[in-house]
PDB file of N, CA and C in Angstrom:
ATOM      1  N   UNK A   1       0.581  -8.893  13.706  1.00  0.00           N
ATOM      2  CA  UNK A   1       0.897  -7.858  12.745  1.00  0.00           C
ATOM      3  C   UNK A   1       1.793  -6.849  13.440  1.00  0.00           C
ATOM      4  N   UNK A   2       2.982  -6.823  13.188  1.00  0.00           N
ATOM      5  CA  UNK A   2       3.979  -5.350  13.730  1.00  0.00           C
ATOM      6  C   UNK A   2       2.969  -4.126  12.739  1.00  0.00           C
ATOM      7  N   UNK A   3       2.763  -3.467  14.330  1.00  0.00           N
ATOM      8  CA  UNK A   3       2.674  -2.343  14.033  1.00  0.00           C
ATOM      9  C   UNK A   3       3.678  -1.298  13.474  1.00  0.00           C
ATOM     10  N   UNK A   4       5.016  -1.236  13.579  1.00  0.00           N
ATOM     11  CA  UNK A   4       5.894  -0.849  12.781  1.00  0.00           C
ATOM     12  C   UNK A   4       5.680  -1.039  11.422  1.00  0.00           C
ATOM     13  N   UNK A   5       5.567  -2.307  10.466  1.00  0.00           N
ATOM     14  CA  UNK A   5       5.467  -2.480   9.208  1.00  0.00           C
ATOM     15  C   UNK A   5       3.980  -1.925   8.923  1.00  0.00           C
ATOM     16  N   UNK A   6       2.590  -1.946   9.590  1.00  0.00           N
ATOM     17  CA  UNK A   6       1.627  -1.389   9.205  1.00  0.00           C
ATOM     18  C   UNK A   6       1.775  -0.042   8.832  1.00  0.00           C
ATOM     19  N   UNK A   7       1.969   0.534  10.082  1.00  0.00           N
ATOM     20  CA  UNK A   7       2.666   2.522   9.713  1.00  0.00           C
ATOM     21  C   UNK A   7       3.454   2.435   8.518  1.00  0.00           C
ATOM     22  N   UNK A   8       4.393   1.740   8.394  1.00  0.00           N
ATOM     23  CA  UNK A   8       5.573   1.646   6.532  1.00  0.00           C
ATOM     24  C   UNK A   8       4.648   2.045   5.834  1.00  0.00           C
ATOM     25  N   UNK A   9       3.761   0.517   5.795  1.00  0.00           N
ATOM     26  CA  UNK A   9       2.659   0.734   4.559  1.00  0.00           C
ATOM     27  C   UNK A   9       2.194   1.413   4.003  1.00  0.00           C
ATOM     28  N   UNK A  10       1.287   1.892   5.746  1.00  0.00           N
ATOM     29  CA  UNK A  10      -0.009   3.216   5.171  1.00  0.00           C
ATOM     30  C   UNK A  10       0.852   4.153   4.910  1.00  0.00           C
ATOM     31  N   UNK A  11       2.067   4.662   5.281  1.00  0.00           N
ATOM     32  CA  UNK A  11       2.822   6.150   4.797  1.00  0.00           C
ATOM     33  C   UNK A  11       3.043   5.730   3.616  1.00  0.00           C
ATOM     34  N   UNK A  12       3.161   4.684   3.055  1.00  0.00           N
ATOM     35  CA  UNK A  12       3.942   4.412   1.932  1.00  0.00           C
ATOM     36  C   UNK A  12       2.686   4.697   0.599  1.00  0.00           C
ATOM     37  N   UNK A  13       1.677   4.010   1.475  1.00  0.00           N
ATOM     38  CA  UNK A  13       0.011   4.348   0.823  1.00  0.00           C
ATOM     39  C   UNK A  13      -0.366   5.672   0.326  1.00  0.00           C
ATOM     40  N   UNK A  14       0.412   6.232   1.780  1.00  0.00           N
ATOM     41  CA  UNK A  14      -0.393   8.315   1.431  1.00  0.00           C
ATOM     42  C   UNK A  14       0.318   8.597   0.644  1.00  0.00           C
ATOM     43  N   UNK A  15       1.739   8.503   0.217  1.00  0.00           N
ATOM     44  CA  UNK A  15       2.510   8.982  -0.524  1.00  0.00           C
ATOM     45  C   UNK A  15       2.541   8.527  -1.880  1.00  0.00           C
ATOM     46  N   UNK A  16       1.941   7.566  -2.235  1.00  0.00           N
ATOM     47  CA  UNK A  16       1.873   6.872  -3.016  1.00  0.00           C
ATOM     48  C   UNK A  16       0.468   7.278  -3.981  1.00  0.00           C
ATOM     49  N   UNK A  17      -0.778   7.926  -2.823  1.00  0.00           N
ATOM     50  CA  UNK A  17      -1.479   8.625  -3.137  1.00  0.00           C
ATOM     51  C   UNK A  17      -1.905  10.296  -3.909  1.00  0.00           C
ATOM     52  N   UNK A  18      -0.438  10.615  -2.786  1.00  0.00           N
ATOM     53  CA  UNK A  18      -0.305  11.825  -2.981  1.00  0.00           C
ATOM     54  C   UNK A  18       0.308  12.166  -4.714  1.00  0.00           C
ATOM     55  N   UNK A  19       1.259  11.048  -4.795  1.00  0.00           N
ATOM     56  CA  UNK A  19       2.091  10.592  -6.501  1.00  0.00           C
ATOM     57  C   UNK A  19       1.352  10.715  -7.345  1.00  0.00           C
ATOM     58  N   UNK A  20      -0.014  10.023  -6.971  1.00  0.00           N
ATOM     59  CA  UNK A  20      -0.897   9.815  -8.157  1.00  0.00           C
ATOM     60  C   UNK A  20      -1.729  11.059  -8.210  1.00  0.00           C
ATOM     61  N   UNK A  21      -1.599  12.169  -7.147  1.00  0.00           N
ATOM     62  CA  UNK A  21      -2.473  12.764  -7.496  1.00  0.00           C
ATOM     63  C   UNK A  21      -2.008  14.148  -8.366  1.00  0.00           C
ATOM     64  N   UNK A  22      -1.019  13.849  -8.538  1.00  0.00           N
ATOM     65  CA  UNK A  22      -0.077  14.859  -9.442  1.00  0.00           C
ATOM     66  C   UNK A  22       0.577  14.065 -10.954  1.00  0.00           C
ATOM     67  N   UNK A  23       0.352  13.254 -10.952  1.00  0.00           N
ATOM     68  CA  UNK A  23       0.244  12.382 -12.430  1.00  0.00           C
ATOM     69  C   UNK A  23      -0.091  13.164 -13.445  1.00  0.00           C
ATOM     70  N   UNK A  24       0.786  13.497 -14.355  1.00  0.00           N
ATOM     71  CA  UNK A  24       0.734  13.907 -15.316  1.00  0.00           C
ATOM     72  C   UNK A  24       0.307  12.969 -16.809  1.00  0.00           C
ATOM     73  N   UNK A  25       0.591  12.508 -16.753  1.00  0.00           N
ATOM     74  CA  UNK A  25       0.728  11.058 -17.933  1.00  0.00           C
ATOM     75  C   UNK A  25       0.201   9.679 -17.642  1.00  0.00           C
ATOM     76  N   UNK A  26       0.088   9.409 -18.656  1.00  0.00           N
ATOM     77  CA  UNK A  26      -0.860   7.976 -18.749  1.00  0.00           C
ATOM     78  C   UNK A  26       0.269   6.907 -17.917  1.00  0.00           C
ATOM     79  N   UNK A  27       1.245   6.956 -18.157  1.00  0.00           N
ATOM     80  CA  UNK A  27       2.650   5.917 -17.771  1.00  0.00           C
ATOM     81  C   UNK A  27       2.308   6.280 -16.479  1.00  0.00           C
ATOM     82  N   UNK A  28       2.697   7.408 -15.809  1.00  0.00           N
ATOM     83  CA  UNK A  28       2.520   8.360 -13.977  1.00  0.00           C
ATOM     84  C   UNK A  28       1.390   7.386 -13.398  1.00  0.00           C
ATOM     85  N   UNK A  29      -0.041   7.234 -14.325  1.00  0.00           N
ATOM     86  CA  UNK A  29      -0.580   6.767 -13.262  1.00  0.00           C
ATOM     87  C   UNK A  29      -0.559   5.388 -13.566  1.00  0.00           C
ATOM     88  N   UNK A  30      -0.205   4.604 -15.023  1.00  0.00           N
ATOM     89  CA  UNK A  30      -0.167   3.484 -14.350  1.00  0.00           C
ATOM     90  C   UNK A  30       0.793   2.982 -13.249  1.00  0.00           C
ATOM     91  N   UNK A  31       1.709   3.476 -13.671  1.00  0.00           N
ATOM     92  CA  UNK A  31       2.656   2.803 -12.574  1.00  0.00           C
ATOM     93  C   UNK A  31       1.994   3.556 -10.879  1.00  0.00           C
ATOM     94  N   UNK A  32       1.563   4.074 -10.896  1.00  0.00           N
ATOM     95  CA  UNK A  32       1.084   4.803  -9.315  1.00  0.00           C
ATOM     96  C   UNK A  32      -0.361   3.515  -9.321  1.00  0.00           C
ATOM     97  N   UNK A  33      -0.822   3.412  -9.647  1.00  0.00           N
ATOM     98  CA  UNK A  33      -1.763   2.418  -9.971  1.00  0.00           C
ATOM     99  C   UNK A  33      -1.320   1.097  -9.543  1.00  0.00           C
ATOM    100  N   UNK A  34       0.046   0.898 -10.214  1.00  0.00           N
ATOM    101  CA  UNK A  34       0.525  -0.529  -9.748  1.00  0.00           C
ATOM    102  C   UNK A  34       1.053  -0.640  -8.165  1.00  0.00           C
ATOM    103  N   UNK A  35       1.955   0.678  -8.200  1.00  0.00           N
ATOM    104  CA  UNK A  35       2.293   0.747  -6.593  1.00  0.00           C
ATOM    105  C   UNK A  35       1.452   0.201  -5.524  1.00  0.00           C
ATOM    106  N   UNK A  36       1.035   1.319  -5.845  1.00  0.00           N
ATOM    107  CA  UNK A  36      -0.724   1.358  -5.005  1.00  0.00           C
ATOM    108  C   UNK A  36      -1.259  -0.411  -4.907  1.00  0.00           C
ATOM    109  N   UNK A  37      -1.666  -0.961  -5.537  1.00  0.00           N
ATOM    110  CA  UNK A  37      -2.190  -2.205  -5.738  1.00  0.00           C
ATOM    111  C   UNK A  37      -1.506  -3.038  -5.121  1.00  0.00           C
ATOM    112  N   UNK A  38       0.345  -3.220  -5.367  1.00  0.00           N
ATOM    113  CA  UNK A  38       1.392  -3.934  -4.277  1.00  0.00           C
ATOM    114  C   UNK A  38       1.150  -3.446  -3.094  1.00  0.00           C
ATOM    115  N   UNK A  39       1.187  -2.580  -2.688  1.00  0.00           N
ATOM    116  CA  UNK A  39       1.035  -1.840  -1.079  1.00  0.00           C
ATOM    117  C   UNK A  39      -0.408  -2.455  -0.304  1.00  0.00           C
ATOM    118  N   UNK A  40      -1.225  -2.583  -1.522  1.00  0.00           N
ATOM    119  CA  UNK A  40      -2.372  -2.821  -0.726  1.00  0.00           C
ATOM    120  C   UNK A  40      -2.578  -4.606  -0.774  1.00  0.00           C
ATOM    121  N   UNK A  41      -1.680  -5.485  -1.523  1.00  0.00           N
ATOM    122  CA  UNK A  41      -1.716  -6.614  -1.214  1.00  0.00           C
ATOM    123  C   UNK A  41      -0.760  -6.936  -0.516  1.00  0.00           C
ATOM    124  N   UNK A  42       0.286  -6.082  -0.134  1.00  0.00           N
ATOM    125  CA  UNK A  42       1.094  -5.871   0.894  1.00  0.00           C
ATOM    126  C   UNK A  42       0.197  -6.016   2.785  1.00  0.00           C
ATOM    127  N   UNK A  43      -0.106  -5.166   2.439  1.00  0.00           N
ATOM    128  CA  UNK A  43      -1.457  -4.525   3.879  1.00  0.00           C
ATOM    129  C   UNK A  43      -2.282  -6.132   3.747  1.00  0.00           C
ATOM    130  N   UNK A  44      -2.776  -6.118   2.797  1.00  0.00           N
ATOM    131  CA  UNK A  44      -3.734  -7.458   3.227  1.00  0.00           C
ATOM    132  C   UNK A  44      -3.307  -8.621   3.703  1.00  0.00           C
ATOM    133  N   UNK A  45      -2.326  -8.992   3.097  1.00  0.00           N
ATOM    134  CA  UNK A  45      -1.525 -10.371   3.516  1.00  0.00           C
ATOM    135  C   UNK A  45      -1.023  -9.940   5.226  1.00  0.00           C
ATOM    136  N   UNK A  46      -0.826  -8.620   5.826  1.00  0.00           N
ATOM    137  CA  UNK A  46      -0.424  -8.822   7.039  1.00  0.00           C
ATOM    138  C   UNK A  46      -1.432  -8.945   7.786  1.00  0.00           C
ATOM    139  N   UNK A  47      -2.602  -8.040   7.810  1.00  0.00           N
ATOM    140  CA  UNK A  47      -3.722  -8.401   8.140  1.00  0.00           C
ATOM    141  C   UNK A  47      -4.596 -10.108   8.170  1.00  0.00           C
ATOM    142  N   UNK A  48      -4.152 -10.864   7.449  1.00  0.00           N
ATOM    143  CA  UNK A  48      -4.513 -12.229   6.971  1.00  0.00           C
ATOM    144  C   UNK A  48      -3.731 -12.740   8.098  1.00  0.00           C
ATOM    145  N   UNK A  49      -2.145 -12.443   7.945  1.00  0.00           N
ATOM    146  CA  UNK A  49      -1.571 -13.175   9.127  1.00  0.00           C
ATOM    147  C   UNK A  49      -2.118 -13.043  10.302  1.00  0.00           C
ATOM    148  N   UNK A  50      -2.273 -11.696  10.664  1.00  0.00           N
ATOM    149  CA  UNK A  50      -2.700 -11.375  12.140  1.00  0.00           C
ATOM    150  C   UNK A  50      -3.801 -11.760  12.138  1.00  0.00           C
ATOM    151  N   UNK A  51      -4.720 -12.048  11.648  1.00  0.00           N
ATOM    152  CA  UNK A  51      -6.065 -12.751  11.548  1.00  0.00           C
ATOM    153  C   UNK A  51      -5.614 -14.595  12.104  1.00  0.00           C
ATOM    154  N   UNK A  52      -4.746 -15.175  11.050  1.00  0.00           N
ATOM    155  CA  UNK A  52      -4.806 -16.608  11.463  1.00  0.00           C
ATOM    156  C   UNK A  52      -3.707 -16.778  12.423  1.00  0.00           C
ATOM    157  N   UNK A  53      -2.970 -15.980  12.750  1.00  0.00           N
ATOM    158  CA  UNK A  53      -2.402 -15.690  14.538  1.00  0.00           C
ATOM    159  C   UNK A  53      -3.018 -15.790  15.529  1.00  0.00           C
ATOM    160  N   UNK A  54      -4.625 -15.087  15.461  1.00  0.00           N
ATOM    161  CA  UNK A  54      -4.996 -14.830  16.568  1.00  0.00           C
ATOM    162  C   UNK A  54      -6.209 -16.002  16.771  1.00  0.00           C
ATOM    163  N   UNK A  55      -6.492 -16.714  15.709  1.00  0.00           N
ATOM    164  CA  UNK A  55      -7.720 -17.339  15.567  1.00  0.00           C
ATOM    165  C   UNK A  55      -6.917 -19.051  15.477  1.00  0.00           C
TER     166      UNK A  55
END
């Protein structure tokens, strides 16, 4: 797992957090909702790699 692309992520995560937490509208959070959800099957799949990398 590059640690470079992990840091992307999670900043991409907080900010992505931070989006939703100023959501005004039903549309604001779905789409912050969806972000959020890519980012985090983003994060998992690298984690998965670095898992069957090391094993």
């Amino acid at each position: 797992m590059d640690d470079e692309l992990m840091k992307a992520i999670d900043t991409a995560i907080d900010e992505c957090i931070k989006k939703f937490r100023n959501a005004t509208t039903g549309k604001e959070v779905r789409t912050f909702i969806t972000e959020y959800e890519e980012l985090m099957f983003k994060k998992s799949d690298e984690v998965i790699k670095r898992y069957q990398i090391d094993n």
